[in-house]
C-alpha atoms as a PDB file:
ATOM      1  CA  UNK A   1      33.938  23.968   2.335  1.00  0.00           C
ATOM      2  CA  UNK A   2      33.960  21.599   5.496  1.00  0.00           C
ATOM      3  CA  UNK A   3      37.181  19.404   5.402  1.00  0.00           C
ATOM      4  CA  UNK A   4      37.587  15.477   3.925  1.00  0.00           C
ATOM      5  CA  UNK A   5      38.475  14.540   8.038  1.00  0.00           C
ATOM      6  CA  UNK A   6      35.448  16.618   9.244  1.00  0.00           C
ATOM      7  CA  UNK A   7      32.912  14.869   6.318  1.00  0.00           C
ATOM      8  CA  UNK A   8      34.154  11.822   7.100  1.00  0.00           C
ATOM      9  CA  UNK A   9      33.543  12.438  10.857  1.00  0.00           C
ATOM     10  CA  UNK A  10      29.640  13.197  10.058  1.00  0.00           C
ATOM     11  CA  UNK A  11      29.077  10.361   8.218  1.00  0.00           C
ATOM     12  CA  UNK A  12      30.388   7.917  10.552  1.00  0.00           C
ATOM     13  CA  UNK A  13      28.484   9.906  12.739  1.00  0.00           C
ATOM     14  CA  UNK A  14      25.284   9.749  10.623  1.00  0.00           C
ATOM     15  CA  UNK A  15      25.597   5.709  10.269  1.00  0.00           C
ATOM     16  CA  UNK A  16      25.812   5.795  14.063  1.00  0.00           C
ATOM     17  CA  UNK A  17      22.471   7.058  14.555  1.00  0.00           C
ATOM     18  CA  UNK A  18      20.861   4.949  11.653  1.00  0.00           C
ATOM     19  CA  UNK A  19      22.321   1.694  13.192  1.00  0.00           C
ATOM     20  CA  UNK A  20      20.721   2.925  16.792  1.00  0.00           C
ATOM     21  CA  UNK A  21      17.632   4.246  15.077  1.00  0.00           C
ATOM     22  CA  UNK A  22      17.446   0.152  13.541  1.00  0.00           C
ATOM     23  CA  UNK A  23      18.187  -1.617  16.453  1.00  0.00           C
ATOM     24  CA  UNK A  24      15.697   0.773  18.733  1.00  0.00           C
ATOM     25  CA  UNK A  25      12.780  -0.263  16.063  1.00  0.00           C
ATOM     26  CA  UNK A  26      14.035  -3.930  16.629  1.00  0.00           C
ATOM     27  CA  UNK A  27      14.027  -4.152  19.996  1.00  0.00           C
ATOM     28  CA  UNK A  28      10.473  -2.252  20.512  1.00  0.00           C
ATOM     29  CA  UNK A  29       9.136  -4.677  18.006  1.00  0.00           C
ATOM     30  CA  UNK A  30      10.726  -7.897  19.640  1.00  0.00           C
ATOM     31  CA  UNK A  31       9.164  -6.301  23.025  1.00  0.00           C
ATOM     32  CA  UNK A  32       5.388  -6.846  21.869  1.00  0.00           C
ATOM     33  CA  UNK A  33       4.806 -10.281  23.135  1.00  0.00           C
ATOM     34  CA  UNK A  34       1.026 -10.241  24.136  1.00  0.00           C
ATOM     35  CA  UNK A  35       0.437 -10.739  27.707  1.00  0.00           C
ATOM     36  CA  UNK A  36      -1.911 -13.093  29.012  1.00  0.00           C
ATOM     37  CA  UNK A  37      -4.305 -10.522  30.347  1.00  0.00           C
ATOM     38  CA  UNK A  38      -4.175  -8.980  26.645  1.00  0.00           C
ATOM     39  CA  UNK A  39      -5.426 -12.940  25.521  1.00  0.00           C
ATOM     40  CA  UNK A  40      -7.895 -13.077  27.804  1.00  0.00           C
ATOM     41  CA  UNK A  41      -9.292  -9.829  26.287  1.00  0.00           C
ATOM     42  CA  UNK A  42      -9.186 -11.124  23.091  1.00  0.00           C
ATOM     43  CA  UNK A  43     -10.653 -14.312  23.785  1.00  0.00           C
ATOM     44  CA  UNK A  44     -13.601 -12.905  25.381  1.00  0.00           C
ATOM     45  CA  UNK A  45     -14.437 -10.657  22.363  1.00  0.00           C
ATOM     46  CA  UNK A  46     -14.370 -13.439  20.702  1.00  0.00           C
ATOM     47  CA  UNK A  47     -16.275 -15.739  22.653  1.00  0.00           C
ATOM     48  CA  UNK A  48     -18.760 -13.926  24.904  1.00  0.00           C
ATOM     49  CA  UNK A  49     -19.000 -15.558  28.218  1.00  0.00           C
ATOM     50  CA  UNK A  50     -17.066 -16.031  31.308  1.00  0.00           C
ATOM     51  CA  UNK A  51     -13.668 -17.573  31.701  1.00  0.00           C
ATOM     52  CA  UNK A  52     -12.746 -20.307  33.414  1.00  0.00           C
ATOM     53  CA  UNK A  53      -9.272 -20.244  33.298  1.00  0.00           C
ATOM     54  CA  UNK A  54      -5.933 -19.062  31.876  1.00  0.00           C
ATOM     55  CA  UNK A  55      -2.649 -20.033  32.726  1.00  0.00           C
ATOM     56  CA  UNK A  56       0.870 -20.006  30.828  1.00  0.00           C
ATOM     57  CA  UNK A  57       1.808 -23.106  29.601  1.00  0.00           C
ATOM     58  CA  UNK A  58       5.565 -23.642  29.042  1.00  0.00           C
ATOM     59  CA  UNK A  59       6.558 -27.020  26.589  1.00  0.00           C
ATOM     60  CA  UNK A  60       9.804 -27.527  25.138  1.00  0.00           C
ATOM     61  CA  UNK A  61      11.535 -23.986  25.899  1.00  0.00           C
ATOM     62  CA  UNK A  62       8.039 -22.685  24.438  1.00  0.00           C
ATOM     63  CA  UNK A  63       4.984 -20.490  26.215  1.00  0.00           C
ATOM     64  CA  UNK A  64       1.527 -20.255  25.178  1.00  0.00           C
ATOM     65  CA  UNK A  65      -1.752 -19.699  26.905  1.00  0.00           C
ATOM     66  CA  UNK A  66      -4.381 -21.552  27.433  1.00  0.00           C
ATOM     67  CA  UNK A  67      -7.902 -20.039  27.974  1.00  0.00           C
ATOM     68  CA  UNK A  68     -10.978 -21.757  28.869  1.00  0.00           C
ATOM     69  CA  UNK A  69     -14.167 -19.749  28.693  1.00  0.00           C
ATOM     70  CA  UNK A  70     -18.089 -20.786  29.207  1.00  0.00           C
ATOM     71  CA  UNK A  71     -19.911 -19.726  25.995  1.00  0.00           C
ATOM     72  CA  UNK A  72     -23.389 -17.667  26.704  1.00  0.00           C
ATOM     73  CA  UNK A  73     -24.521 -20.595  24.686  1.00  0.00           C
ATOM     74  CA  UNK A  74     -22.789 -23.082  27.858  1.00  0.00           C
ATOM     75  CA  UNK A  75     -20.201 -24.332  25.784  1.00  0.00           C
ATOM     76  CA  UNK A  76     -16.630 -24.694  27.587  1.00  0.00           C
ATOM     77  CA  UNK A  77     -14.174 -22.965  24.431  1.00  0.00           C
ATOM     78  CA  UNK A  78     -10.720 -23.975  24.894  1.00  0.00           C
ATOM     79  CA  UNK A  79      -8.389 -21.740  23.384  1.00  0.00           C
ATOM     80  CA  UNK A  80      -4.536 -21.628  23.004  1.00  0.00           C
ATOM     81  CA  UNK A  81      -2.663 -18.194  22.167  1.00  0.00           C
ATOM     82  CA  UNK A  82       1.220 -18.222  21.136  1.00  0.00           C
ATOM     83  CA  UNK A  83       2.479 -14.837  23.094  1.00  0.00           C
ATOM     84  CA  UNK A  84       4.855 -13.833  20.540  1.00  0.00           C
ATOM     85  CA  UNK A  85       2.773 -13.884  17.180  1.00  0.00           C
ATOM     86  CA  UNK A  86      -0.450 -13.696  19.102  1.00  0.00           C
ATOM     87  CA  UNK A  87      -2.126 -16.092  16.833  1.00  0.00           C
ATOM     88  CA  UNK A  88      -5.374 -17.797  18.224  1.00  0.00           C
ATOM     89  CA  UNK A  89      -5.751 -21.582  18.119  1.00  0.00           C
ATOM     90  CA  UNK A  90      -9.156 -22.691  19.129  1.00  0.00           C
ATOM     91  CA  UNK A  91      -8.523 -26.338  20.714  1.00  0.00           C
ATOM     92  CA  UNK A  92     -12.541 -27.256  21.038  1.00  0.00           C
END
């Protein structure tokens, strides 16, 4: 029967590797922005056509991207994409 100093070594040792296991997950997820190529990509599924533009945009300590694209219909679509939740906001 393993010792108390040798069971309390392996589960110290076992909280260890949960706590890097749950910050690893954390920092993979927080690493997922969407980059603006990635929007673009989107945006044209969307909204067949050709694009115009898209820059980064940076307000108030905060990014997004804006993406103009010609409609096959000749519509200019303005779109705005927030990098970290990757939500689309069409403007017009």
């Amino acid at each position: 029967m393993p010792s108390e100093r040798r069971m309390s070594a392996m589960r110290l040792l076992a909280l260890c590797l949960l706590a890097l296991t749950i910050l690893g997950s954390a920092a993979v997820a927080g690493d997922r922005r969407k980059s603006l190529e990635e929007a673009v990509s989107e945006a044209r599924s969307q909204y067949p056509g050709r694009v115009l533009s898209a820059e980064t945009d940076r307000q108030g300590g905060r990014e997004s991207y804006n993406i103009r694209i010609l409609t096959d219909e000749g519509r200019v679509r303005r779109i705005q994409v927030d990098p970290e939740s990757g939500r689309f906001e069409r403007r017009r």
